[in-house]
Protein backbone atom coordinates (compact mmCIF):
# COMPACT_ATOMS: atom_id res chain seq x y z
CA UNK A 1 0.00 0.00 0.00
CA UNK A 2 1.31 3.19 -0.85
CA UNK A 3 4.18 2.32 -3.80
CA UNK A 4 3.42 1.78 -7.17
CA UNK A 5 5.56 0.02 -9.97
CA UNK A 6 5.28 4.11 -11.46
CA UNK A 7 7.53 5.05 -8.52
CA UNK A 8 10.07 2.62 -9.84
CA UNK A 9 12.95 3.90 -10.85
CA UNK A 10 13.32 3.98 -15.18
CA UNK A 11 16.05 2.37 -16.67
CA UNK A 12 18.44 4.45 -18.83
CA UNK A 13 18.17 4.57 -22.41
CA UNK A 14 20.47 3.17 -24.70
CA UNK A 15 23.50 5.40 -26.52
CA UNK A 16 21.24 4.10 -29.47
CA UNK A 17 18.11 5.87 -27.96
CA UNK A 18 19.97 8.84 -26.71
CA UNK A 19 20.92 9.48 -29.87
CA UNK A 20 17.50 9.39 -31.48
CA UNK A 21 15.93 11.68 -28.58
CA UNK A 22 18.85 14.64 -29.45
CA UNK A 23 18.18 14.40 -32.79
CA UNK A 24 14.84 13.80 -33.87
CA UNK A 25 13.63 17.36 -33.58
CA UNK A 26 16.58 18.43 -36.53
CA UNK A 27 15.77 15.46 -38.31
CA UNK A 28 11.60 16.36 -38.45
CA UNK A 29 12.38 19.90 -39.14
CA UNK A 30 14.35 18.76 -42.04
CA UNK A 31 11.97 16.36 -43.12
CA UNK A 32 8.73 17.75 -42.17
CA UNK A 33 6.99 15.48 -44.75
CA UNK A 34 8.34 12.33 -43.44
CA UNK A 35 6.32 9.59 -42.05
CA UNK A 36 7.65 8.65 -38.40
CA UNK A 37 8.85 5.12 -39.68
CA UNK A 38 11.03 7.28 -42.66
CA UNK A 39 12.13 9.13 -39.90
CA UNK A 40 13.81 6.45 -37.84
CA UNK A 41 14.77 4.93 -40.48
CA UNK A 42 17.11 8.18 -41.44
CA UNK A 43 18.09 8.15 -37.87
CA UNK A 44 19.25 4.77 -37.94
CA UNK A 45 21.43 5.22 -40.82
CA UNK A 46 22.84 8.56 -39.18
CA UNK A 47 23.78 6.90 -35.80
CA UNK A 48 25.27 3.62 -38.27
CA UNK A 49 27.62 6.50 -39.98
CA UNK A 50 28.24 8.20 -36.60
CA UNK A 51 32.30 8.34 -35.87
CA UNK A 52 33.12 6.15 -32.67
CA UNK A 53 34.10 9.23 -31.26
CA UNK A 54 31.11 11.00 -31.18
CA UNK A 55 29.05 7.26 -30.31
CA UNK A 56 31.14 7.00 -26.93
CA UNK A 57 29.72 10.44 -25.59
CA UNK A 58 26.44 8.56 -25.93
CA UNK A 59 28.17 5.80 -24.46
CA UNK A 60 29.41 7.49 -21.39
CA UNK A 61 26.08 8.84 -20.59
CA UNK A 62 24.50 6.15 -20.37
CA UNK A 63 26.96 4.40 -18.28
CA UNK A 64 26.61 7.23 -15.85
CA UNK A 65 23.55 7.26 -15.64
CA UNK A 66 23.05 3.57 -15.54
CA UNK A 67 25.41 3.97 -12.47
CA UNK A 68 22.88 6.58 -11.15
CA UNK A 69 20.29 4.25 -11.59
CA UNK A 70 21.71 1.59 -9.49
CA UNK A 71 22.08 3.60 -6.70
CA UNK A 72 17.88 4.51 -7.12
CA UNK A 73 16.88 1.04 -7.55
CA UNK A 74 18.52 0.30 -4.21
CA UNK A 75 17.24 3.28 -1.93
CA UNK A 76 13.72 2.35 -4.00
CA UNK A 77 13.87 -1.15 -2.81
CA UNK A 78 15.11 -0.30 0.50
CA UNK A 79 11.70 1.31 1.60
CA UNK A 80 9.63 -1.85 0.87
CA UNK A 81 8.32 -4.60 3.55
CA UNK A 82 8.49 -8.10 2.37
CA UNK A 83 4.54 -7.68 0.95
CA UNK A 84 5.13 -4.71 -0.65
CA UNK A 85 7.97 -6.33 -2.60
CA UNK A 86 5.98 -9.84 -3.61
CA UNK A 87 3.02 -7.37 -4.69
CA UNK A 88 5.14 -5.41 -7.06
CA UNK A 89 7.22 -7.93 -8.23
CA UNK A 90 4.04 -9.74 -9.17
CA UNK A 91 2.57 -6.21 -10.81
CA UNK A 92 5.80 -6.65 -12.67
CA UNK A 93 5.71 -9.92 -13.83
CA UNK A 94 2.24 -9.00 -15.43
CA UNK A 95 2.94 -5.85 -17.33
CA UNK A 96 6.23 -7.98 -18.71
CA UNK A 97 3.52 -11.14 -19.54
CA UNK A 98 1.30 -8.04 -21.39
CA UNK A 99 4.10 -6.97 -23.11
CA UNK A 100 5.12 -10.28 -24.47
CA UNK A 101 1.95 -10.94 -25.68
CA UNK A 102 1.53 -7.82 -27.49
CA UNK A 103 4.74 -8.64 -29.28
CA UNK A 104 3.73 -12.19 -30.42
CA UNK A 105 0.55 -10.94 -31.79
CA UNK A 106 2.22 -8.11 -33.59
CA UNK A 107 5.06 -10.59 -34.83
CA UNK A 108 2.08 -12.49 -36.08
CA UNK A 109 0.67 -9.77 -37.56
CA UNK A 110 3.58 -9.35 -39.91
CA UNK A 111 4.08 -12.89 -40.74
CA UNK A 112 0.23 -13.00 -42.13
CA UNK A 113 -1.23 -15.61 -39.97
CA UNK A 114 -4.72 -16.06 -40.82
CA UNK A 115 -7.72 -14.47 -38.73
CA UNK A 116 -9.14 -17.17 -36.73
CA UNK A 117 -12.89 -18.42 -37.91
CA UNK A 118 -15.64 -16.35 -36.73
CA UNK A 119 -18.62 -17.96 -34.91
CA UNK A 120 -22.26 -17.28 -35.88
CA UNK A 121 -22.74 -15.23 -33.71
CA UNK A 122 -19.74 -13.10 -34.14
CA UNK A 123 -20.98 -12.72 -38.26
CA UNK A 124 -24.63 -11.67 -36.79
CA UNK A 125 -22.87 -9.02 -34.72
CA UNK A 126 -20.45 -7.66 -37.38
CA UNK A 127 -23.68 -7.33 -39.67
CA UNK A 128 -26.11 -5.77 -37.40
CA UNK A 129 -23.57 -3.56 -35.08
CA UNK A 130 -23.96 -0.51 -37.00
CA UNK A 131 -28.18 -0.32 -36.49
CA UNK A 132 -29.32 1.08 -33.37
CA UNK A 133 -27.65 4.33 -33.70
CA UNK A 134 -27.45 6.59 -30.27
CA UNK A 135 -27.01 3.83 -28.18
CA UNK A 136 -23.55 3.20 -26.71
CA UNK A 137 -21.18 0.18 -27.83
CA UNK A 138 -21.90 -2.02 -24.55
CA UNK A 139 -25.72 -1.13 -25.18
CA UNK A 140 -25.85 -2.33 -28.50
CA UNK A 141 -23.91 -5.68 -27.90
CA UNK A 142 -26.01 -6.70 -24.79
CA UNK A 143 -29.36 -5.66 -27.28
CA UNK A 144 -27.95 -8.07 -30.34
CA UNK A 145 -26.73 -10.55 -27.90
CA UNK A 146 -30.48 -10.68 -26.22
CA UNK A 147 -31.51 -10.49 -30.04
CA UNK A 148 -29.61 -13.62 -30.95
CA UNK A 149 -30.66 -15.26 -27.69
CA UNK A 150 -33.98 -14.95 -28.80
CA UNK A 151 -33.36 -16.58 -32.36
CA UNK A 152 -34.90 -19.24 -33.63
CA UNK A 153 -32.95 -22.14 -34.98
CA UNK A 154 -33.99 -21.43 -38.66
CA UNK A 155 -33.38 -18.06 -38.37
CA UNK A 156 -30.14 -18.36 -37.04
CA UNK A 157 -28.69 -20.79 -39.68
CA UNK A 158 -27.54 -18.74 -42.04
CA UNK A 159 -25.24 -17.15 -39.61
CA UNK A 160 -24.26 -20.92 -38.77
CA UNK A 161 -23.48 -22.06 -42.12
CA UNK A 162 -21.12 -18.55 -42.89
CA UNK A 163 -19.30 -19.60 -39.23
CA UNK A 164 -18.38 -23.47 -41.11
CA UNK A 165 -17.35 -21.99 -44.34
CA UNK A 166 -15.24 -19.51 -42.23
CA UNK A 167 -13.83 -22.46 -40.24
CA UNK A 168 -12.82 -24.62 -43.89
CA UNK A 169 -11.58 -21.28 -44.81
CA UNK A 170 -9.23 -20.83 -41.65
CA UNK A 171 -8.08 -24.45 -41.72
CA UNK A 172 -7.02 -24.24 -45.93
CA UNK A 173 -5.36 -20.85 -44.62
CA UNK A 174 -3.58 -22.33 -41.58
CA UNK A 175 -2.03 -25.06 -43.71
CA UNK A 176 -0.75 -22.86 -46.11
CA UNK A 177 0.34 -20.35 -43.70
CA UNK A 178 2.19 -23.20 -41.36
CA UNK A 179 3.94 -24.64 -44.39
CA UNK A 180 5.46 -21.49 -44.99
CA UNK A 181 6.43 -21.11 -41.09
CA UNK A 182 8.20 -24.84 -41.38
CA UNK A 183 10.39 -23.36 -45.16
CA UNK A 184 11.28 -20.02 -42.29
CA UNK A 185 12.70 -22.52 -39.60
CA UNK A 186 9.68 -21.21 -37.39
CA UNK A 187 8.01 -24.32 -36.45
CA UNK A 188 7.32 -23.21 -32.96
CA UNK A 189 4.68 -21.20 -34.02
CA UNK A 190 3.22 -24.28 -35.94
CA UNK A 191 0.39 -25.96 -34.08
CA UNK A 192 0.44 -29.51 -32.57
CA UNK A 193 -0.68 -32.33 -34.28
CA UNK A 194 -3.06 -33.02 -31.84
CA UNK A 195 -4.38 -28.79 -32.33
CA UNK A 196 -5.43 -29.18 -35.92
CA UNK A 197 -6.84 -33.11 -35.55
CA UNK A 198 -9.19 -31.79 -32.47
CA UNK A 199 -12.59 -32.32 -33.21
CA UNK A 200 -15.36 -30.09 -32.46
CA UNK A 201 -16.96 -31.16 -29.21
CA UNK A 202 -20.83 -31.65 -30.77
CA UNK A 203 -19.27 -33.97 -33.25
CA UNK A 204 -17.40 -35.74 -30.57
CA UNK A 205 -20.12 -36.66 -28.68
CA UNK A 206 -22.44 -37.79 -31.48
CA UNK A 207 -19.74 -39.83 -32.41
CA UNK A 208 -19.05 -41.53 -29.32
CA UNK A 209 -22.75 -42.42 -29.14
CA UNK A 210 -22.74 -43.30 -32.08
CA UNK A 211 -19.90 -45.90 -31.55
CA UNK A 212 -21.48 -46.74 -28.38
CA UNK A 213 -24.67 -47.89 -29.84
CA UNK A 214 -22.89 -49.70 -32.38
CA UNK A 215 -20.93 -51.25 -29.88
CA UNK A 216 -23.65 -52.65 -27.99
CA UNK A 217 -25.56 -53.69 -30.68
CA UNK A 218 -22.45 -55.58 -31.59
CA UNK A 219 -22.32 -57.37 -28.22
CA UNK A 220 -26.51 -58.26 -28.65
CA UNK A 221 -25.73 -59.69 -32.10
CA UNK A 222 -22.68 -61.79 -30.45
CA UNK A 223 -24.74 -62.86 -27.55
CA UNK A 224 -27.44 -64.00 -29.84
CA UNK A 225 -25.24 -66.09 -32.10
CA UNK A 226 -23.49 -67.83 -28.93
CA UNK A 227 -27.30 -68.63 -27.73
């Protein structure tokens, strides 16, 4: 109680970083048209050309203040009990867990993984989201959800049948996409065997029934002949 993860000290920037923060103002003024990843881009290839002279001020500075930072972390951690410590450490652990996601999603982003298949209900949203206008967002779900709730069968198959061409879709996609990952070397992000044979649970259970029956009529039919 009373210490946040915001009262932690920052760590320093990198000479890399330093670099861009001096220098991005010239660099926009001389480029005012410039999108921001142009930008970095022509910062990157300034601090690559940069005389090792002129990187080690950069270098310095951060090693001072990386020194300075030491000596903050230590005064900051000081101050806490024992609880205060195991709540912030697991505050950190989150944000870090956050972060990591955010960066496999985006890294899947740019290797084109396929959108996952939509549900039916997901397709009746995205169609009818837009109606109702005045209401807020969270109004207008629970309304369509209380809509679709209300549904009959009939009138919710067409949404249905969308959902299972979106799922064949998603699994040609997937295949394609995952051979490509295996030619890149990236087969962790390929999914288990045992991922892409998983049946849908409805079909599983209709099928063990169904082998169920057949198994006991099997047994009747057995009996009967041994009679």
């Amino acid at each position: 109680r009373g210490i946040s993860s915001d009262q932690r000290p920052k760590r320093p920037l990198t000479a890399y970083l330093r670099f861009v923060v001096d220098n991005r103002p010239a660099f926009r003024e001389k480029n005012p048209e410039a999108s921001n990843l142009e930008l970095i881009k022509k910062l990157a290839g300034a601090w690559k050309e940069l005389p090792a002279s002129q990187k080690q001020v950069y270098e310095e500075a951060r090693k001072t203040d990386w020194k300075r930072y030491g000596e903050q972390m230590a005064a900051y951690k000081a101050q806490l009990t024992p609880a205060q410590a195991a709540a912030l450490k697991e505050e950190r652990r989150k944000q870090l867990a956050k972060r990591r996601s955010i960066r496999a999603k985006r890294e899947l982003n740019l290797l084109g993984k396929p959108k996952r298949a939509r549900s039916g209900f997901n397709i009746f949203l995205s169609e009818n989201f837009q109606e109702s206008e005045g209401i807020s967002p969270v109004a207008k779900l629970k309304k369509l959800f209380d809509t679709w709730q209300k549904m009959s069968t009939s009138q919710k198959q067409p949404y249905l049948q969308l959902a299972e061409d979106d799922k064949v879709r998603y699994e040609n996609e997937m295949k394609s996409w995952e051979a490509k990952m295996i030619e890149l070397g990236r087969e962790d992000l390929v999914r288990s065997k045992k991922q892409r044979l998983k049946k849908k649970p409805a079909e599983t259970t209709k099928q063990a029934k169904t082998a169920k029956a057949s198994s006991a009529g099997n047994k009747a039919k057995l009996k009967k002949s041994e009679e």
